[in-house]
PDB file of N, CA and C in Angstrom:
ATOM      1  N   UNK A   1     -22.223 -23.061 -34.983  1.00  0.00           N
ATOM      2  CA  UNK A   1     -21.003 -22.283 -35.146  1.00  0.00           C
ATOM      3  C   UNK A   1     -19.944 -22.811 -34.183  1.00  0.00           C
ATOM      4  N   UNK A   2     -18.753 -23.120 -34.792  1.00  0.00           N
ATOM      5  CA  UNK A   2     -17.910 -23.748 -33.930  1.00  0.00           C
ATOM      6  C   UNK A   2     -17.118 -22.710 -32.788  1.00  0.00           C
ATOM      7  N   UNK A   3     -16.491 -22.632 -31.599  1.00  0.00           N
ATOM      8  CA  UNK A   3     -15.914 -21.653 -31.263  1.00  0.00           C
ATOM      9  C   UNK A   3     -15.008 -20.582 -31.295  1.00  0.00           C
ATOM     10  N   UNK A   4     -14.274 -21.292 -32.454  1.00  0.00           N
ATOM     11  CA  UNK A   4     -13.081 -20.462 -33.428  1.00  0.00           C
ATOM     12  C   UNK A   4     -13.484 -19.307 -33.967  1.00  0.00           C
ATOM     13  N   UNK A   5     -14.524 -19.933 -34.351  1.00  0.00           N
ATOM     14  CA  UNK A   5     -15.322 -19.073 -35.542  1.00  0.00           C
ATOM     15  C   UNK A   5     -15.931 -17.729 -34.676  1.00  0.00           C
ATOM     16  N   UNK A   6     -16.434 -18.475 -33.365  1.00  0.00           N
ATOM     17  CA  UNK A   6     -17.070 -17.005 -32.533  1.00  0.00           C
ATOM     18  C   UNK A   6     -16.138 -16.148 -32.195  1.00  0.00           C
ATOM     19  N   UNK A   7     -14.837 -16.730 -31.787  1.00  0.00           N
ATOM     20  CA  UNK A   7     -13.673 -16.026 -31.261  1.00  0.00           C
ATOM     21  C   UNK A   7     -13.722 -15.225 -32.302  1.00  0.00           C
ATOM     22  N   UNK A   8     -13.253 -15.322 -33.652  1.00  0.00           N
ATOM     23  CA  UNK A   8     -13.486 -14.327 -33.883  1.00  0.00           C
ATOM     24  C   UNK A   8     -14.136 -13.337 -34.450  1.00  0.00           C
ATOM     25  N   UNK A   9     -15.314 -13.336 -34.757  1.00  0.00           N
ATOM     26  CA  UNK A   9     -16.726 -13.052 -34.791  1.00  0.00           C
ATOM     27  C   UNK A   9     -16.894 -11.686 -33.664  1.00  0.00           C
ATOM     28  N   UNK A  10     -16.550 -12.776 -32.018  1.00  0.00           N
ATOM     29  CA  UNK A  10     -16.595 -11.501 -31.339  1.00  0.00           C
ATOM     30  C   UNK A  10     -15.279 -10.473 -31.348  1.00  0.00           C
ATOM     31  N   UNK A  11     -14.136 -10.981 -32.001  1.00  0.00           N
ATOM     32  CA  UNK A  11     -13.073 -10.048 -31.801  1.00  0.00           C
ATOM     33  C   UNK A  11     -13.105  -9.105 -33.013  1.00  0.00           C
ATOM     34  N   UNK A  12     -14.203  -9.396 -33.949  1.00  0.00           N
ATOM     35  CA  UNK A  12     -13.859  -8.185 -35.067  1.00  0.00           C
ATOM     36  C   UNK A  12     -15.234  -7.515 -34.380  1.00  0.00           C
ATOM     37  N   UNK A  13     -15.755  -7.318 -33.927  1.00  0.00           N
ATOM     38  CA  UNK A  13     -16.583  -6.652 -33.061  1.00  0.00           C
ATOM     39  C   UNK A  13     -16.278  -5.651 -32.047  1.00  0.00           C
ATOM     40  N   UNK A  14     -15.092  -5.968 -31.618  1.00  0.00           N
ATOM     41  CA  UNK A  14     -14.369  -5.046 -30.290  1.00  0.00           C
ATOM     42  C   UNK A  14     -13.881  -3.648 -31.041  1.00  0.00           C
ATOM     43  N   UNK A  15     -14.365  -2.512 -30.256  1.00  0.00           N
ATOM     44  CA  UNK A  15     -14.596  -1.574 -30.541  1.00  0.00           C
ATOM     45  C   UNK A  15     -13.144  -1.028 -30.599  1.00  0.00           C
ATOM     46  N   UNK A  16     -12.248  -0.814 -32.102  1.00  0.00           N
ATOM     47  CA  UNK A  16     -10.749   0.286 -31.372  1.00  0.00           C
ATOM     48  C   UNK A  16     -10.958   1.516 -31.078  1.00  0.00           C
ATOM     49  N   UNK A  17     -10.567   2.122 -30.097  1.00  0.00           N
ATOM     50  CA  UNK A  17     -10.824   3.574 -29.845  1.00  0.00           C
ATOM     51  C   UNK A  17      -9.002   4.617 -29.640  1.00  0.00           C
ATOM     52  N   UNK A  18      -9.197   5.061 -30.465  1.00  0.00           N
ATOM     53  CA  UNK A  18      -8.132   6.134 -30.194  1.00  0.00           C
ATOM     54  C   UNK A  18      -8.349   6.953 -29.708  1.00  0.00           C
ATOM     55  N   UNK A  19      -6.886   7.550 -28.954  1.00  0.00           N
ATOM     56  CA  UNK A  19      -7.543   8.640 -27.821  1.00  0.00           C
ATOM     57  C   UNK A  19      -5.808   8.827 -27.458  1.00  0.00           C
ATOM     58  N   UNK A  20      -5.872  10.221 -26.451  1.00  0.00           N
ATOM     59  CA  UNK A  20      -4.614  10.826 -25.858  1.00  0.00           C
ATOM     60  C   UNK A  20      -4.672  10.645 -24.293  1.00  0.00           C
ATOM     61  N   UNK A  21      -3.196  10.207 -23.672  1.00  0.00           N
ATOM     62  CA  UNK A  21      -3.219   9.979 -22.017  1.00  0.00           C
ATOM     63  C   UNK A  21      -1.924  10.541 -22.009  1.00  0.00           C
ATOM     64  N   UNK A  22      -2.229  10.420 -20.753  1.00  0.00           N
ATOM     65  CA  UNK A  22      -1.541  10.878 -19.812  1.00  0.00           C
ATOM     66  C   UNK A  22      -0.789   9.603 -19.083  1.00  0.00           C
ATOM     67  N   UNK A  23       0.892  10.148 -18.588  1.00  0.00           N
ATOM     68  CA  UNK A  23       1.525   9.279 -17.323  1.00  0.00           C
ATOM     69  C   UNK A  23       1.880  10.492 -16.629  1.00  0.00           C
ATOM     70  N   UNK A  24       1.385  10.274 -15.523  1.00  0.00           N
ATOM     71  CA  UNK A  24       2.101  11.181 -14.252  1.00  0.00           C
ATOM     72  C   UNK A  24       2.803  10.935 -13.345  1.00  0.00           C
ATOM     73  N   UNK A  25       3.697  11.190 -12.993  1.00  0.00           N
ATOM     74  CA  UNK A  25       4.433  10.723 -11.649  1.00  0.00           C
ATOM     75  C   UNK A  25       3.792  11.204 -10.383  1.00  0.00           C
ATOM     76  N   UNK A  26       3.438  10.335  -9.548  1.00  0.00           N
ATOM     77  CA  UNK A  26       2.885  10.974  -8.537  1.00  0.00           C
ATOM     78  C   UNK A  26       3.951  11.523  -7.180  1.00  0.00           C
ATOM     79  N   UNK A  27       5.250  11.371  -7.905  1.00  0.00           N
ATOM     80  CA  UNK A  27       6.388  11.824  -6.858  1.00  0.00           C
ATOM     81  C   UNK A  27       7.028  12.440  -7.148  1.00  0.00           C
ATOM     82  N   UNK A  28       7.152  13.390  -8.465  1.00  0.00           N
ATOM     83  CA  UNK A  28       7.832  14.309  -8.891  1.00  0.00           C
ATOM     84  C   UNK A  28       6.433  15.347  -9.580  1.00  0.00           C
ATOM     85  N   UNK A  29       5.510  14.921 -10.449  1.00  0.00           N
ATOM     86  CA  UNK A  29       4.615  15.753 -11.022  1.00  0.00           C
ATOM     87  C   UNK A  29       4.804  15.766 -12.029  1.00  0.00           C
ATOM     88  N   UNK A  30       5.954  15.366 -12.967  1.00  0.00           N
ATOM     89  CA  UNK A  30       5.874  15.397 -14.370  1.00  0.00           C
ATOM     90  C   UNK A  30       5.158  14.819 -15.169  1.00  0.00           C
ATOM     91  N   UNK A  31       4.521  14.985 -16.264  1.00  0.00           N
ATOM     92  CA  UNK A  31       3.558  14.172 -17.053  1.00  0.00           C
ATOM     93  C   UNK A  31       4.777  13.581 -18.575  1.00  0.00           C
ATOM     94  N   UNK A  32       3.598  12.693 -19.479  1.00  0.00           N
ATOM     95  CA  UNK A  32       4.179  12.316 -20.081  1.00  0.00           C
ATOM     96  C   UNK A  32       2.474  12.553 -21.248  1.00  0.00           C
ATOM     97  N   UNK A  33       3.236  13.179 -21.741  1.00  0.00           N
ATOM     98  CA  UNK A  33       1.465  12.859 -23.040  1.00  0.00           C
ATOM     99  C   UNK A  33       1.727  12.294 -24.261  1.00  0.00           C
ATOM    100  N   UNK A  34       0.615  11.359 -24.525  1.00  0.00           N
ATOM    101  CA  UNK A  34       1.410  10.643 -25.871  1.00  0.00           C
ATOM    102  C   UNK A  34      -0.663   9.975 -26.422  1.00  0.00           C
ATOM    103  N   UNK A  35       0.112   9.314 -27.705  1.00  0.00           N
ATOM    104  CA  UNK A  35      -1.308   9.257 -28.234  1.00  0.00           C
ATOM    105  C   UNK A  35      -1.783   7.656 -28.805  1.00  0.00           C
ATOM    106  N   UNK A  36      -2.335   6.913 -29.087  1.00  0.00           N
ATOM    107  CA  UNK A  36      -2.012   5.786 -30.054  1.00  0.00           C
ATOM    108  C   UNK A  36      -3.448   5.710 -30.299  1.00  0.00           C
ATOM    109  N   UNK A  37      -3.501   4.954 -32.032  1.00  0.00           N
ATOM    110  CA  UNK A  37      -4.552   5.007 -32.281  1.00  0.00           C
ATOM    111  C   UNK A  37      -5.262   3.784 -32.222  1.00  0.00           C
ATOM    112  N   UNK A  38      -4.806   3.149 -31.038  1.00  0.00           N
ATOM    113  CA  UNK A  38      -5.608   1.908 -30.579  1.00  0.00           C
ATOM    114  C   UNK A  38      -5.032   1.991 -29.252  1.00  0.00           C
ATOM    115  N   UNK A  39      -5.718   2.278 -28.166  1.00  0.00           N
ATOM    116  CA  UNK A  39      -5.402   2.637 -27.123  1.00  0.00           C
ATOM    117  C   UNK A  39      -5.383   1.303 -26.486  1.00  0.00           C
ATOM    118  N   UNK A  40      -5.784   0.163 -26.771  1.00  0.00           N
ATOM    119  CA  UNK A  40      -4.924  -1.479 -26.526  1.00  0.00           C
ATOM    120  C   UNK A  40      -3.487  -1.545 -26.587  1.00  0.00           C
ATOM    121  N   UNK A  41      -3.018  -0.575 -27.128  1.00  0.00           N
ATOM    122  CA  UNK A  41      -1.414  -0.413 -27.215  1.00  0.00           C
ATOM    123  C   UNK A  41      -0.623   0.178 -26.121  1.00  0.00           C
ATOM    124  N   UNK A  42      -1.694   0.952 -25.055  1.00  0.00           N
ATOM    125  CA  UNK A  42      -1.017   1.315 -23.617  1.00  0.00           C
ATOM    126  C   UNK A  42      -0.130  -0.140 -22.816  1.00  0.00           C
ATOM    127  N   UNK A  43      -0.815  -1.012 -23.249  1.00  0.00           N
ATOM    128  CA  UNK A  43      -0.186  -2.162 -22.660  1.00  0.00           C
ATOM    129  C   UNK A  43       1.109  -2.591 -23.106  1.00  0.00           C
ATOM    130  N   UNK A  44       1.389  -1.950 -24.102  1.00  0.00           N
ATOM    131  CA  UNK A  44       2.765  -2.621 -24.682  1.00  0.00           C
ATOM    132  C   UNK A  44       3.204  -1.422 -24.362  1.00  0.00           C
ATOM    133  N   UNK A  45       3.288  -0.273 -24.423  1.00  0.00           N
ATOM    134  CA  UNK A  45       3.377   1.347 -23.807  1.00  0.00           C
ATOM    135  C   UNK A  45       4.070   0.830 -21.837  1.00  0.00           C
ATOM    136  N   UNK A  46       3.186  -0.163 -21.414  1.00  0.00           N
ATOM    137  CA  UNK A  46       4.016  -0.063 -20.255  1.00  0.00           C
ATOM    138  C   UNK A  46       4.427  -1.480 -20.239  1.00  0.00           C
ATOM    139  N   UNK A  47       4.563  -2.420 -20.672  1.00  0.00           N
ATOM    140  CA  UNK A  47       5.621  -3.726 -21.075  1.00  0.00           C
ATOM    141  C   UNK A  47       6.898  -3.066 -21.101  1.00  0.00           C
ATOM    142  N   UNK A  48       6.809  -2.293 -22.371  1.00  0.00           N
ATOM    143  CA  UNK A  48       8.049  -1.282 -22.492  1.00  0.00           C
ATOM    144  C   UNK A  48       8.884  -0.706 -21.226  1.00  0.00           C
ATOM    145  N   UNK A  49       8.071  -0.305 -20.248  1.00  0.00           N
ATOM    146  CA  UNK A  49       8.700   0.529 -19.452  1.00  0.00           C
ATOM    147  C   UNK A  49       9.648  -0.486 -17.781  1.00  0.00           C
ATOM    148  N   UNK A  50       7.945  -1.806 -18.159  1.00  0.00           N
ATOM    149  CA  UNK A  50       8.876  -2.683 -16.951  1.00  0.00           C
ATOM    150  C   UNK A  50       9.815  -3.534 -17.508  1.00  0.00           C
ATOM    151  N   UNK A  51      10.006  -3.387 -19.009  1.00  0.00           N
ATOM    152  CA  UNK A  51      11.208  -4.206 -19.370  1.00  0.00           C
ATOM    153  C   UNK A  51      12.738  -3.525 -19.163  1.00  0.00           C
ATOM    154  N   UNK A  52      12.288  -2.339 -19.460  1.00  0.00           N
ATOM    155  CA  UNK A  52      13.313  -1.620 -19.283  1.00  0.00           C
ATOM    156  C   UNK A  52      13.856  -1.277 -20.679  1.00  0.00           C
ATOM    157  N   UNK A  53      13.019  -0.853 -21.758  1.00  0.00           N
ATOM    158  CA  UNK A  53      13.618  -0.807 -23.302  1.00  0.00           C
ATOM    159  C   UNK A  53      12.144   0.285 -23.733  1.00  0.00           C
ATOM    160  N   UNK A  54      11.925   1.158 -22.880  1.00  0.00           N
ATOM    161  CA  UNK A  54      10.752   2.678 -23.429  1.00  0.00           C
ATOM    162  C   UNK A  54      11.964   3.071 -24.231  1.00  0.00           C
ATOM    163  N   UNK A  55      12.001   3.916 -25.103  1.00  0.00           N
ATOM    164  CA  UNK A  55      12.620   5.020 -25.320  1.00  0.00           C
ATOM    165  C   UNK A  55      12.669   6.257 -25.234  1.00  0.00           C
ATOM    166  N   UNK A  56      11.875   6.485 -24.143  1.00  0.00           N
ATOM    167  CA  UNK A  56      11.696   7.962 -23.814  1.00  0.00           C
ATOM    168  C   UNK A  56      13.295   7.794 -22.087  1.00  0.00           C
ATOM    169  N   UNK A  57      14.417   7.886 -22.438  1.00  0.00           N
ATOM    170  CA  UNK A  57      15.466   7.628 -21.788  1.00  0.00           C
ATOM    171  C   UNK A  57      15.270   8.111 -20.003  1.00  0.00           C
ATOM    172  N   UNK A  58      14.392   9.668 -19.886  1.00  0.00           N
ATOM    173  CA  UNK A  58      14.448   9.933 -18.956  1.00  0.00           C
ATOM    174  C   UNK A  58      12.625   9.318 -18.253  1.00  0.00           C
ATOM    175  N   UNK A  59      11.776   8.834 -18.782  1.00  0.00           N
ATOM    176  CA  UNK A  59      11.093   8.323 -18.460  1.00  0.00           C
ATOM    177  C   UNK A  59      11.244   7.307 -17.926  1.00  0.00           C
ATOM    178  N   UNK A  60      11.991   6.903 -18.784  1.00  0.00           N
ATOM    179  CA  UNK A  60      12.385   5.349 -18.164  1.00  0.00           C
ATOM    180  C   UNK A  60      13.044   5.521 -17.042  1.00  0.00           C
ATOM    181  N   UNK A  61      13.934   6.359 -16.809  1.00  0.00           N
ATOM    182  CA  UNK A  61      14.452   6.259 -15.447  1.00  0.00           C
ATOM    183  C   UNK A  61      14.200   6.293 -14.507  1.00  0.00           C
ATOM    184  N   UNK A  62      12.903   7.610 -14.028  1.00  0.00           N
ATOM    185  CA  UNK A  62      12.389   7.738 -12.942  1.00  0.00           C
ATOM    186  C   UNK A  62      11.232   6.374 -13.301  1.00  0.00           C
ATOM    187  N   UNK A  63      10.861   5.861 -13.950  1.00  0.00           N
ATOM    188  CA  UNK A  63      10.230   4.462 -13.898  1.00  0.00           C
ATOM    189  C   UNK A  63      10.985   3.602 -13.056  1.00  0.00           C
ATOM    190  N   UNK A  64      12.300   3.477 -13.497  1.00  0.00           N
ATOM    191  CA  UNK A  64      13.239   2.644 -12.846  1.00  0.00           C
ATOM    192  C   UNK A  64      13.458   3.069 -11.210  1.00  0.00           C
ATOM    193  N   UNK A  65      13.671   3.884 -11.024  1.00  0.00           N
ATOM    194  CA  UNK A  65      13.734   4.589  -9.546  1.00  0.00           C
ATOM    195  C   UNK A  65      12.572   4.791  -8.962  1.00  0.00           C
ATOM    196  N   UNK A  66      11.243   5.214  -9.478  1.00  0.00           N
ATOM    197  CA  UNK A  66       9.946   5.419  -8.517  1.00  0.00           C
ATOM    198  C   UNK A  66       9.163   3.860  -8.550  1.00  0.00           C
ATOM    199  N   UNK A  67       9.228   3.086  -9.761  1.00  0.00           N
ATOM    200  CA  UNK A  67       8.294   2.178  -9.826  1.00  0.00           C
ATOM    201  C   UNK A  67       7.604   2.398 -10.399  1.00  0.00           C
ATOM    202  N   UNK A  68       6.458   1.245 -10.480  1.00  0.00           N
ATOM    203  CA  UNK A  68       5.042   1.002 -11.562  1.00  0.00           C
ATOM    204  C   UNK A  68       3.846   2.275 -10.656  1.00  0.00           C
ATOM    205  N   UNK A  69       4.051   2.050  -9.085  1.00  0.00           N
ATOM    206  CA  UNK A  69       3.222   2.448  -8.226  1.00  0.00           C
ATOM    207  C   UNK A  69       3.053   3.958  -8.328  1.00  0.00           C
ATOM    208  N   UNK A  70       4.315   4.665  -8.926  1.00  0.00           N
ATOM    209  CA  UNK A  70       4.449   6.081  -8.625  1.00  0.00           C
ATOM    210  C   UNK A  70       4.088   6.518 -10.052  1.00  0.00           C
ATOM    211  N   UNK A  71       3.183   6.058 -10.369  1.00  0.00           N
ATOM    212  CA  UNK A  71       2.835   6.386 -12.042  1.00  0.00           C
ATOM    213  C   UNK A  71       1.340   6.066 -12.324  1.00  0.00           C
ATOM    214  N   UNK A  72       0.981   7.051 -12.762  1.00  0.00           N
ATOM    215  CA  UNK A  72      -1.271   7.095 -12.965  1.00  0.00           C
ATOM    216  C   UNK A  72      -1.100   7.424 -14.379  1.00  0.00           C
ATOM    217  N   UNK A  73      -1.564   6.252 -15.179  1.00  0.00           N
ATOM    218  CA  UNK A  73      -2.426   6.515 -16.290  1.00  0.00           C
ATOM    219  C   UNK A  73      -3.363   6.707 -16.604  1.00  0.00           C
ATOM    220  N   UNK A  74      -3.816   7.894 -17.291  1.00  0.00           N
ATOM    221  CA  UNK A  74      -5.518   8.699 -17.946  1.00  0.00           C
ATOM    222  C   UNK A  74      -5.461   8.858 -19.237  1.00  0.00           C
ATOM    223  N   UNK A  75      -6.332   7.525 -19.569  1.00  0.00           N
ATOM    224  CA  UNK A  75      -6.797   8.204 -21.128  1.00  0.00           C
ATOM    225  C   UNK A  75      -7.855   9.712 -20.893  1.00  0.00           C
ATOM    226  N   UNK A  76      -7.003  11.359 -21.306  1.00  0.00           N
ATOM    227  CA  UNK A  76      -8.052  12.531 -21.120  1.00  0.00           C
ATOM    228  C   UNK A  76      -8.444  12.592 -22.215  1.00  0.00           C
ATOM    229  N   UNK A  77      -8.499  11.752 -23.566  1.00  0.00           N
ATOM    230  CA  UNK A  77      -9.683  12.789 -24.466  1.00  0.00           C
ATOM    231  C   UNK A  77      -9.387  11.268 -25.797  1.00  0.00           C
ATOM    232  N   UNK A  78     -10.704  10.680 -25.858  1.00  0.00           N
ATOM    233  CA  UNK A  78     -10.962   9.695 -26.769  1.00  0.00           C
ATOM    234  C   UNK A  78     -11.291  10.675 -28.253  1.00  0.00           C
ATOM    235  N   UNK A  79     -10.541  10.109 -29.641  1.00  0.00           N
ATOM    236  CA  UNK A  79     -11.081  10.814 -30.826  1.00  0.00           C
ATOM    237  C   UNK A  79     -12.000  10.189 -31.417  1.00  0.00           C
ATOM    238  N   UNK A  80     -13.030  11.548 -31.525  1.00  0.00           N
ATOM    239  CA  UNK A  80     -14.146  11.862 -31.949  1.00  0.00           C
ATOM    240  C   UNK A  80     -14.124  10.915 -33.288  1.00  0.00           C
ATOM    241  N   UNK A  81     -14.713  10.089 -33.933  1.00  0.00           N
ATOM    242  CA  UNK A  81     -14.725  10.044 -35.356  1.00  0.00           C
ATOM    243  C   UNK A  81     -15.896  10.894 -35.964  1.00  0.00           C
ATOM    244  N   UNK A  82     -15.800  11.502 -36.929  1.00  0.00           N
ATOM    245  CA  UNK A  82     -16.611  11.840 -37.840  1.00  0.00           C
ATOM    246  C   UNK A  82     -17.566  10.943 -38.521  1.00  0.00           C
ATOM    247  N   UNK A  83     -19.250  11.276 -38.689  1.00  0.00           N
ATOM    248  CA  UNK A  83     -19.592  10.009 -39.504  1.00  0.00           C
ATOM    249  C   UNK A  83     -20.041  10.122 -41.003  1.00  0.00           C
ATOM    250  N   UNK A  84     -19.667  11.760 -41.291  1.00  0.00           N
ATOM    251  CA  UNK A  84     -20.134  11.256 -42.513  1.00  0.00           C
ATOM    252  C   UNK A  84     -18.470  11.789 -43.049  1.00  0.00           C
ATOM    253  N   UNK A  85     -18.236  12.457 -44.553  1.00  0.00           N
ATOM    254  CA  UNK A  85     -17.196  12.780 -45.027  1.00  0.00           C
ATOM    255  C   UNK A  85     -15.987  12.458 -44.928  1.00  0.00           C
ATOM    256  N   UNK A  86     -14.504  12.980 -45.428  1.00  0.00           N
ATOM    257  CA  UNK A  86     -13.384  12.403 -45.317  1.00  0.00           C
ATOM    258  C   UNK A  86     -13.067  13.172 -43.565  1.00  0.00           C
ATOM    259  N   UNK A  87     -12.251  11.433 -43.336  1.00  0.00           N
ATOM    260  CA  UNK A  87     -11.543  11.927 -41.912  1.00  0.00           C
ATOM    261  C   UNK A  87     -10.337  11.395 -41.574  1.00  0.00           C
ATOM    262  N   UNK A  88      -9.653  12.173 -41.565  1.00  0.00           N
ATOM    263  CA  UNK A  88      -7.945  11.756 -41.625  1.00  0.00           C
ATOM    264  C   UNK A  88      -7.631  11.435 -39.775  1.00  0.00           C
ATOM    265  N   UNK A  89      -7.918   9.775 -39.603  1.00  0.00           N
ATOM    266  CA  UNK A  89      -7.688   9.579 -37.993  1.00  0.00           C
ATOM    267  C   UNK A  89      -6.594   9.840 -37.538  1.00  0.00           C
ATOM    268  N   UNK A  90      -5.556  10.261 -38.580  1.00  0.00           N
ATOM    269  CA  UNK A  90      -3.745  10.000 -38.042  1.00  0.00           C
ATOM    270  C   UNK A  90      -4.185  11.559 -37.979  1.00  0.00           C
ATOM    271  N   UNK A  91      -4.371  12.221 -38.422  1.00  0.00           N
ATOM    272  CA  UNK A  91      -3.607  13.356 -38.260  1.00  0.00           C
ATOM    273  C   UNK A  91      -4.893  14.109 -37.593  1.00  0.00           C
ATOM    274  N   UNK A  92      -5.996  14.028 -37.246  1.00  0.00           N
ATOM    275  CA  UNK A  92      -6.608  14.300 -36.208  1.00  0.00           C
ATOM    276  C   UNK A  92      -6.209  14.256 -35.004  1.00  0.00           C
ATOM    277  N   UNK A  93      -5.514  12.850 -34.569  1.00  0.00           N
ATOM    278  CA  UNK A  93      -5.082  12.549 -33.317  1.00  0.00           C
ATOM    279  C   UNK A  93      -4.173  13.240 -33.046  1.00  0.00           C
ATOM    280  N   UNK A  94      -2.993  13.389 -34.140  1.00  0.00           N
ATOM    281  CA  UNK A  94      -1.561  14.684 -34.226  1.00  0.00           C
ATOM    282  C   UNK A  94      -2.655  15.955 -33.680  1.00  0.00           C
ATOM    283  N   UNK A  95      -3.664  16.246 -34.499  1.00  0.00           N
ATOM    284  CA  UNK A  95      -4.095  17.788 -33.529  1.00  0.00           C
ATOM    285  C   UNK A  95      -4.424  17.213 -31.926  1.00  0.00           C
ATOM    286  N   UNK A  96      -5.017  16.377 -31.498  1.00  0.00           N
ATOM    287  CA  UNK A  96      -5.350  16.142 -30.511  1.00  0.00           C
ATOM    288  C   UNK A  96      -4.706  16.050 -29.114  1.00  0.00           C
ATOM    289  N   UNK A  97      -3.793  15.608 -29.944  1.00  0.00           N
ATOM    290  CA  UNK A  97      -2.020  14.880 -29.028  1.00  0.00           C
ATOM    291  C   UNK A  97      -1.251  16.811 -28.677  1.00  0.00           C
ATOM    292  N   UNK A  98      -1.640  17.763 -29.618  1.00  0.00           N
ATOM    293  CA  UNK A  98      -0.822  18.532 -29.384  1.00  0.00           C
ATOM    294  C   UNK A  98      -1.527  19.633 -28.698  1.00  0.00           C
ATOM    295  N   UNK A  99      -2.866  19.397 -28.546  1.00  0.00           N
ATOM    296  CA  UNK A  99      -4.169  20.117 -27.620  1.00  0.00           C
ATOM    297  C   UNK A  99      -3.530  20.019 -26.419  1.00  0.00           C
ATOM    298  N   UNK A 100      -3.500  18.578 -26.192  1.00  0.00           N
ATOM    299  CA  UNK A 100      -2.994  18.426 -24.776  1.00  0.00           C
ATOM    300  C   UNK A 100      -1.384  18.922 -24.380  1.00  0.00           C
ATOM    301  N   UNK A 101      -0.293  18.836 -25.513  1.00  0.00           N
ATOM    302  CA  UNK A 101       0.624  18.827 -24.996  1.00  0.00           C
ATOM    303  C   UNK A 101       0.670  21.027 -24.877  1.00  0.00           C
ATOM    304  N   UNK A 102      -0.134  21.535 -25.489  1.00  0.00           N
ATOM    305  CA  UNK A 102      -0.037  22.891 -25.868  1.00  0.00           C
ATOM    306  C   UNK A 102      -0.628  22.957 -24.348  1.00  0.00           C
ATOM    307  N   UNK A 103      -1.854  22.341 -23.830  1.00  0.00           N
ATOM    308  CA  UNK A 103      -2.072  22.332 -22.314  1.00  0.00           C
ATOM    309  C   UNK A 103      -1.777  22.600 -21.123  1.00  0.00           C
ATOM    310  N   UNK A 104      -0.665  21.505 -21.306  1.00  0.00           N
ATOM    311  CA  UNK A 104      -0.264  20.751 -19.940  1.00  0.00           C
ATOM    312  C   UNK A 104       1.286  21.265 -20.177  1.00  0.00           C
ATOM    313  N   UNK A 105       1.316  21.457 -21.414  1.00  0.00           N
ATOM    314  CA  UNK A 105       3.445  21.950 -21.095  1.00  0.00           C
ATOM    315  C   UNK A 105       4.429  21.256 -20.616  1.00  0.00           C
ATOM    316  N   UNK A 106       3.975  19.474 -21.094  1.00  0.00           N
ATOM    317  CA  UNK A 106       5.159  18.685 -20.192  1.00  0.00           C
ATOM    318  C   UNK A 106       6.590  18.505 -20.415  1.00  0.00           C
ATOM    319  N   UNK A 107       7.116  19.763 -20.658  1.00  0.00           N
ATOM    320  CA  UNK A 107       8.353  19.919 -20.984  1.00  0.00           C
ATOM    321  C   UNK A 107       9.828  20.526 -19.741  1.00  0.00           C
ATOM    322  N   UNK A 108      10.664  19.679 -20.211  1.00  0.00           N
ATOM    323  CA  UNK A 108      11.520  20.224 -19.054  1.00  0.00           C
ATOM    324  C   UNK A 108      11.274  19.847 -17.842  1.00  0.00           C
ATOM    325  N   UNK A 109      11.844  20.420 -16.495  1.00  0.00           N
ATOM    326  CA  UNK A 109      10.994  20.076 -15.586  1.00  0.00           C
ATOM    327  C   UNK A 109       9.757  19.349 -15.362  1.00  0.00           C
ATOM    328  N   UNK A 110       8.561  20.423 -15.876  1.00  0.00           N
ATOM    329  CA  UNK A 110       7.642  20.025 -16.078  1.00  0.00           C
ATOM    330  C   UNK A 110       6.568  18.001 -16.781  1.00  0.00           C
ATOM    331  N   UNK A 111       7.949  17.821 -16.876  1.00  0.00           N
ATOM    332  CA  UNK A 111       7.581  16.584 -18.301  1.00  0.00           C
ATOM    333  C   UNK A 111       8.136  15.891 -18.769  1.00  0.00           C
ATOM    334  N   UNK A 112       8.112  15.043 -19.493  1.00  0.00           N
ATOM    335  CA  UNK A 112       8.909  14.012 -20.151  1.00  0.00           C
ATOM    336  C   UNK A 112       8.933  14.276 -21.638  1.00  0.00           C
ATOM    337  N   UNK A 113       8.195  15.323 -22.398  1.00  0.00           N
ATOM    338  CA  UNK A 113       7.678  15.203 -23.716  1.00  0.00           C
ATOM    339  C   UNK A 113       9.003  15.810 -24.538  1.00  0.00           C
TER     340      UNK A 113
END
């Protein structure tokens, strides 16, 4: 087997996992909750933020003013898949995403959401 071939062999192998996190500021306290259903996408989630082009306007700012340092990311709750019957992953994660935001209340003050 040539190595191409393993590349990707092992890359359809890599497990996607969807799931809901968290950004917190660790200098103000506000959170940010958000969801994706390939949680490999946090990385472009904060590309976004040191480029300076998030669109969450006030996120971005205290990004811009606190830094990368003043900010903790937690994936809190990976989705469950179901294994047998129909399972709607988009709109599972929509309940999931709003578990947390019904939670945590990151609104206003409180949040970025």
């Amino acid at each position: 087997m040539d190595h191409k071939k393993e590349l990707k062999e092992l890359y359809k192998e890599i497990k996607i996992e969807a799931g809901v996190f968290t950004m917190t500021n660790k200098q103000n306290g506000k959170v940010f909750v958000g969801s994706f259903n390939n949680l490999k996408r946090l990385n472009g989630f904060q590309f976004m933020l040191k480029t300076n082009t998030h669109t969450n306007k006030e996120l971005q700012a205290d990004y811009n003013t606190f830094g990368n340092d003043a900010f903790d990311i937690e994936v809190v709750e990976y989705l469950k898949k179901k294994e047998e019957g129909y399972f709607d992953a988009k709109k599972e994660l929509e309940k999931l995403e709003q578990k947390w935001l019904d939670k945590l209340q990151p609104f206003g003050e409180l949040g970025y959401n």
